[in-house]
Protein backbone atom coordinates (compact mmCIF):
# COMPACT_ATOMS: atom_id res chain seq x y z
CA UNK A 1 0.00 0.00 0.00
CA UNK A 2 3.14 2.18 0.87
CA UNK A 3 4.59 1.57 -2.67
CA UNK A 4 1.39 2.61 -4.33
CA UNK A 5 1.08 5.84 -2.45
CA UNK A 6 4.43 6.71 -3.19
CA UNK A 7 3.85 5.99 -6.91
CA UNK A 8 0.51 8.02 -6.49
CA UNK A 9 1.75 11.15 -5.36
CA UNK A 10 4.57 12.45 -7.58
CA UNK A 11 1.94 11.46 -10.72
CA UNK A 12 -0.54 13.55 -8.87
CA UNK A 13 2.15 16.54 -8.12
CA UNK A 14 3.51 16.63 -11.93
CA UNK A 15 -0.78 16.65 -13.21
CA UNK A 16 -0.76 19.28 -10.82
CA UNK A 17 2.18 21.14 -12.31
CA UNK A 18 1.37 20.51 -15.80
CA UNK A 19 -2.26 21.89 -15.05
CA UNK A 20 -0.94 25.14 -13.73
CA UNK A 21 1.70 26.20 -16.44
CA UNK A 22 -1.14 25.22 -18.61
CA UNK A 23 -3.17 27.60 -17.09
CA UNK A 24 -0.39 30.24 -17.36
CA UNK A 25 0.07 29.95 -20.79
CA UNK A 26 -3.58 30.01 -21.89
CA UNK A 27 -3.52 33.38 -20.05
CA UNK A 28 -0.76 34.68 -21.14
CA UNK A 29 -1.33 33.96 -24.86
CA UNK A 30 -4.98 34.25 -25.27
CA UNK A 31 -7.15 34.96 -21.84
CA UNK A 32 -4.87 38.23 -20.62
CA UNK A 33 -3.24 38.61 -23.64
CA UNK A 34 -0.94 41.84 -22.89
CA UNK A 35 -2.13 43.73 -25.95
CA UNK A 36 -5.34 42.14 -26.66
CA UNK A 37 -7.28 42.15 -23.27
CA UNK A 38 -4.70 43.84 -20.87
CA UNK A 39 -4.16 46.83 -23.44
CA UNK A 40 -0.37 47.20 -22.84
CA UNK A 41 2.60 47.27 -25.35
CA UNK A 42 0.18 49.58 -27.48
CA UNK A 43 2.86 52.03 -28.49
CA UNK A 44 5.54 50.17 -29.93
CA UNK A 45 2.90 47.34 -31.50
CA UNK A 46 1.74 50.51 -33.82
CA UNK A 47 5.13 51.77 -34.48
CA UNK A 48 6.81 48.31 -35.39
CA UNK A 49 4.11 46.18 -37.17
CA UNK A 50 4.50 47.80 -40.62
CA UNK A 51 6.95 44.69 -41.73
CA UNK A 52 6.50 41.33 -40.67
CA UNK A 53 10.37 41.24 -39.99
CA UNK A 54 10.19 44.22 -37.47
CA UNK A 55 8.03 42.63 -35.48
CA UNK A 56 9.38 39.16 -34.97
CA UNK A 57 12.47 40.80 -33.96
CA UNK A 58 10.67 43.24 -31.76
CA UNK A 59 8.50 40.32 -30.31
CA UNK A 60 11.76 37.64 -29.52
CA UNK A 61 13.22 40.45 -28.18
CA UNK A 62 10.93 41.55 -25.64
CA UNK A 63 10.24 37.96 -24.89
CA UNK A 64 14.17 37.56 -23.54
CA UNK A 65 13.88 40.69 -21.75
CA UNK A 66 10.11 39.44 -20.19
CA UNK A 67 11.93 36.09 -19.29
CA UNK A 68 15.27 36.90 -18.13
CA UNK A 69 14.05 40.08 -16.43
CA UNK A 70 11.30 37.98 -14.62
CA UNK A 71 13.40 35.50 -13.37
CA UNK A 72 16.04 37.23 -12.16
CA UNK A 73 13.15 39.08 -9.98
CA UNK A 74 11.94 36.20 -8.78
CA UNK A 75 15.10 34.91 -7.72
CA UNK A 76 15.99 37.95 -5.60
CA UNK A 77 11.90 38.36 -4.61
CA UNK A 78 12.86 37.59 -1.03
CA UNK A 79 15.50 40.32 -0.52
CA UNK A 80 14.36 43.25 -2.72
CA UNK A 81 13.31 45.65 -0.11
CA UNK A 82 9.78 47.03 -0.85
CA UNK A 83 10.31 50.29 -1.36
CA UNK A 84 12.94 50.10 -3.79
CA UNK A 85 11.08 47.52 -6.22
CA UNK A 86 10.77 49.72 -9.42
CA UNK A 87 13.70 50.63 -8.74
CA UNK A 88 15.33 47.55 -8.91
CA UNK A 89 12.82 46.32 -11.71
CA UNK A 90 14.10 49.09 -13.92
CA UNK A 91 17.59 48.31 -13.21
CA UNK A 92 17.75 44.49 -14.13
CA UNK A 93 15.23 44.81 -17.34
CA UNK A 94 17.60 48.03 -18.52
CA UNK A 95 20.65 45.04 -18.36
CA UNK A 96 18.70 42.58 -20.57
CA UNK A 97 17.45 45.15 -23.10
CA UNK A 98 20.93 46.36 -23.42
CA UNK A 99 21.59 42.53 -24.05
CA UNK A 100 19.09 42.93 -26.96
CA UNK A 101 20.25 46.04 -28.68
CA UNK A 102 24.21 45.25 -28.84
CA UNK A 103 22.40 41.81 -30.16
CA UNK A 104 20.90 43.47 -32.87
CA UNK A 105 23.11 45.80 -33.82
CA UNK A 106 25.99 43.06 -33.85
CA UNK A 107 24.05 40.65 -35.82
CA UNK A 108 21.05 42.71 -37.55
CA UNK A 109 22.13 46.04 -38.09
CA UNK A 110 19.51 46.39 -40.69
CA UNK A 111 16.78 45.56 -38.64
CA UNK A 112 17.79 47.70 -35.50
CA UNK A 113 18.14 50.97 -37.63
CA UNK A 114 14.40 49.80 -38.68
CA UNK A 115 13.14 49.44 -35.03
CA UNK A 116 15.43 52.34 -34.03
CA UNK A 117 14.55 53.59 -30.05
CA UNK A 118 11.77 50.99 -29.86
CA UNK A 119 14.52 48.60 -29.18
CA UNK A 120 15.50 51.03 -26.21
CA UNK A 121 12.18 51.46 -25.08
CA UNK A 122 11.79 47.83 -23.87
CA UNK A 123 12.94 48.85 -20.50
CA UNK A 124 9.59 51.26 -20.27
CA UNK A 125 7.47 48.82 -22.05
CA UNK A 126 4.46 48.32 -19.71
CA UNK A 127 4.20 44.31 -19.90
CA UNK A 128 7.16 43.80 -18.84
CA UNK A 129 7.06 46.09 -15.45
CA UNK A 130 3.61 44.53 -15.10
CA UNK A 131 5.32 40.82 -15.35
CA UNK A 132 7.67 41.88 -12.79
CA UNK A 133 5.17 43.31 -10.09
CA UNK A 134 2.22 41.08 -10.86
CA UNK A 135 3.61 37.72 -11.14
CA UNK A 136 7.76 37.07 -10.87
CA UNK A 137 8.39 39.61 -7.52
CA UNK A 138 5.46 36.92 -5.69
CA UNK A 139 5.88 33.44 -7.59
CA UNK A 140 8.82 30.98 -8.01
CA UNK A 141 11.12 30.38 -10.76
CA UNK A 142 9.65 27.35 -12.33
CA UNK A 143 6.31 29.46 -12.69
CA UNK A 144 8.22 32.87 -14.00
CA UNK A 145 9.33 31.63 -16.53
CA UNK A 146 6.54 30.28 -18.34
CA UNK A 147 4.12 33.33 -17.32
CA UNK A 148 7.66 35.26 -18.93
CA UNK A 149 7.37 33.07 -21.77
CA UNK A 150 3.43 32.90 -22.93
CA UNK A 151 3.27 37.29 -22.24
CA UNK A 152 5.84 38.08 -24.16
CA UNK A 153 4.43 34.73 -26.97
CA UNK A 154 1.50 36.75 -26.64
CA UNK A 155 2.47 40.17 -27.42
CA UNK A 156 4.80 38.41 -30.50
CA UNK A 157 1.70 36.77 -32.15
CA UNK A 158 -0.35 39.76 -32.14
CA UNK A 159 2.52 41.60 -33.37
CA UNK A 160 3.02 39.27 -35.79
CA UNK A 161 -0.87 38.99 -37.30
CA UNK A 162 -0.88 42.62 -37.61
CA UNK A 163 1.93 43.02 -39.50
CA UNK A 164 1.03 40.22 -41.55
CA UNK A 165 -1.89 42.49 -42.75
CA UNK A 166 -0.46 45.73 -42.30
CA UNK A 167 2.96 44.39 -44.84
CA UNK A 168 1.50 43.63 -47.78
CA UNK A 169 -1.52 46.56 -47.84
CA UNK A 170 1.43 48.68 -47.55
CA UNK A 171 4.14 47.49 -49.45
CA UNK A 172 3.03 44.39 -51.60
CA UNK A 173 5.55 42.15 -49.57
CA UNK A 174 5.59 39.55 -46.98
CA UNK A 175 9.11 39.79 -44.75
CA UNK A 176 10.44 42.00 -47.78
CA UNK A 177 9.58 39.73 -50.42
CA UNK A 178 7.34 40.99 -53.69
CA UNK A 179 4.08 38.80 -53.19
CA UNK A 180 2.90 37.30 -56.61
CA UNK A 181 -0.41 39.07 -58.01
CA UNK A 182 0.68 42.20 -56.32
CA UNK A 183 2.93 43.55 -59.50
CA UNK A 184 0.17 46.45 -59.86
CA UNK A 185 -0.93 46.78 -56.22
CA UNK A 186 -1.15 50.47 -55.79
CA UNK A 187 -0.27 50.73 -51.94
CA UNK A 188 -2.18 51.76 -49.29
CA UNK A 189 0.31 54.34 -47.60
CA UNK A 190 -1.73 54.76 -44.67
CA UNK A 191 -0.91 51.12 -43.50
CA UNK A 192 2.76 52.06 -43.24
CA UNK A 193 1.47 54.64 -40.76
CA UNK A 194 0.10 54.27 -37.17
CA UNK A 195 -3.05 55.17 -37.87
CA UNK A 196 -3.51 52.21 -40.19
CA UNK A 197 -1.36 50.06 -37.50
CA UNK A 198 -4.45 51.04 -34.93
CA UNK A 199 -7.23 50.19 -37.32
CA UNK A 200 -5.69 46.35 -37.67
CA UNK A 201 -4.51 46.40 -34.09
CA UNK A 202 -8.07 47.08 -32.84
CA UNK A 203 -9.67 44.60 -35.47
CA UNK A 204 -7.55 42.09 -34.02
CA UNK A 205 -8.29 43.00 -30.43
CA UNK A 206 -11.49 42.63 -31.08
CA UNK A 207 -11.60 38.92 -32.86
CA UNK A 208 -9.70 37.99 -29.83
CA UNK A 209 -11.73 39.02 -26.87
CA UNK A 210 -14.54 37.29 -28.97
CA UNK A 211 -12.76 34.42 -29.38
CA UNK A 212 -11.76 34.34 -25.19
CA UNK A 213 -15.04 36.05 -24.48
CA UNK A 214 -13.23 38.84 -22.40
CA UNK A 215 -15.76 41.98 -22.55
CA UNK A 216 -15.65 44.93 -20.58
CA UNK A 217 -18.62 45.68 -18.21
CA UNK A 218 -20.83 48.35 -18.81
């Protein structure tokens, strides 16, 4: 009976554990989706979704900075005194975008003169102060870095969909490329612009709080 309880309980444990970084995925990819239902990220989605390209780059690199930021939070959670905590978040997630922007201008110089002081603006960018505060400065690792993971997953597809749209409206390409049938596509110059990013962006925010059913309350 011993030997079966013991083989009962870790099975039980890891369901349990699978169940919650379920859970914290769905949320952060789809149920709180940071730019969807949350509304944050909203600047730099509009300024960097006119090429698919952009905002890959822009979404993996907010992603490291949402991750490593996160869990270097939570690993110092206990002894970050509470009146220094913004503080302290802005120092560690200025480190990792750093990290990002001698990245890109190392390796993808091209892209980083595209993105320009978006790249810099990481360490501003709402989700991942929120990330901090809300989930890594009162959880453990092992649950940091998946909430880390499915924000910034979530703020990268969104970013990704709209450009998607916004791309080839815009420019007749798809990550730079001429699309076929588009030889005479007279472009729509207002999708290179913010204003056109906002009109997809909203569209998008919409189909997705339909699809989780998050409303707002009148």
């Amino acid at each position: 009976m011993n030997q079966q309880q013991d083989i009962k309980k870790p099975s039980s444990w890891l369901r349990l554990q699978y169940k919650k970084w379920f859970i914290i995925l769905k949320n952060g990819i789809s149920d709180e989706n940071p730019i969807a239902v949350t509304v944050l990220g909203i600047c730099s989605a509009l300024a960097v979704t006119n090429r698919v390209e952009n905002a890959i780059v822009m979404g993996i690199g907010v992603t490291f900075v949402i991750m490593a930021s996160s869990m270097l939070v939570s690993l110092l959670r206990n002894m970050i005194p509470s009146k220094v905590r913004m503080v302290a978040y802005m120092v560690i997630i200025s480190v990792f975008t750093i990290v990002v922007q001698m990245f890109l201008q190392a390796f993808l110089p091209v892209v980083a003169a595209n993105l320009g002081a978006y790249t810099g603006l990481i360490i501003t960018n709402c989700i991942v102060m929120g990330r901090a505060e809300a989930f890594a400065i009162k959880n453990p690792v092992k649950y940091t870095i998946i909430d880390g993971f499915a924000n910034g997953m979530g703020y990268t597809l969104v970013l990704i969909a709209v450009a998607a749209v916004r791309e080839p409206l815009a420019f007749g390409t798809f990550l730079n490329y001429p699309l076929p049938g588009f030889d005479n596509w007279i472009n729509w110059n207002v999708m290179a612009l913010a204003p056109g990013g906002f009109f997809v962006l909203t569209l998008f925010a919409w189909l997705i709080r339909v699809w989780t059913k998050k409303y707002e309350d009148n």
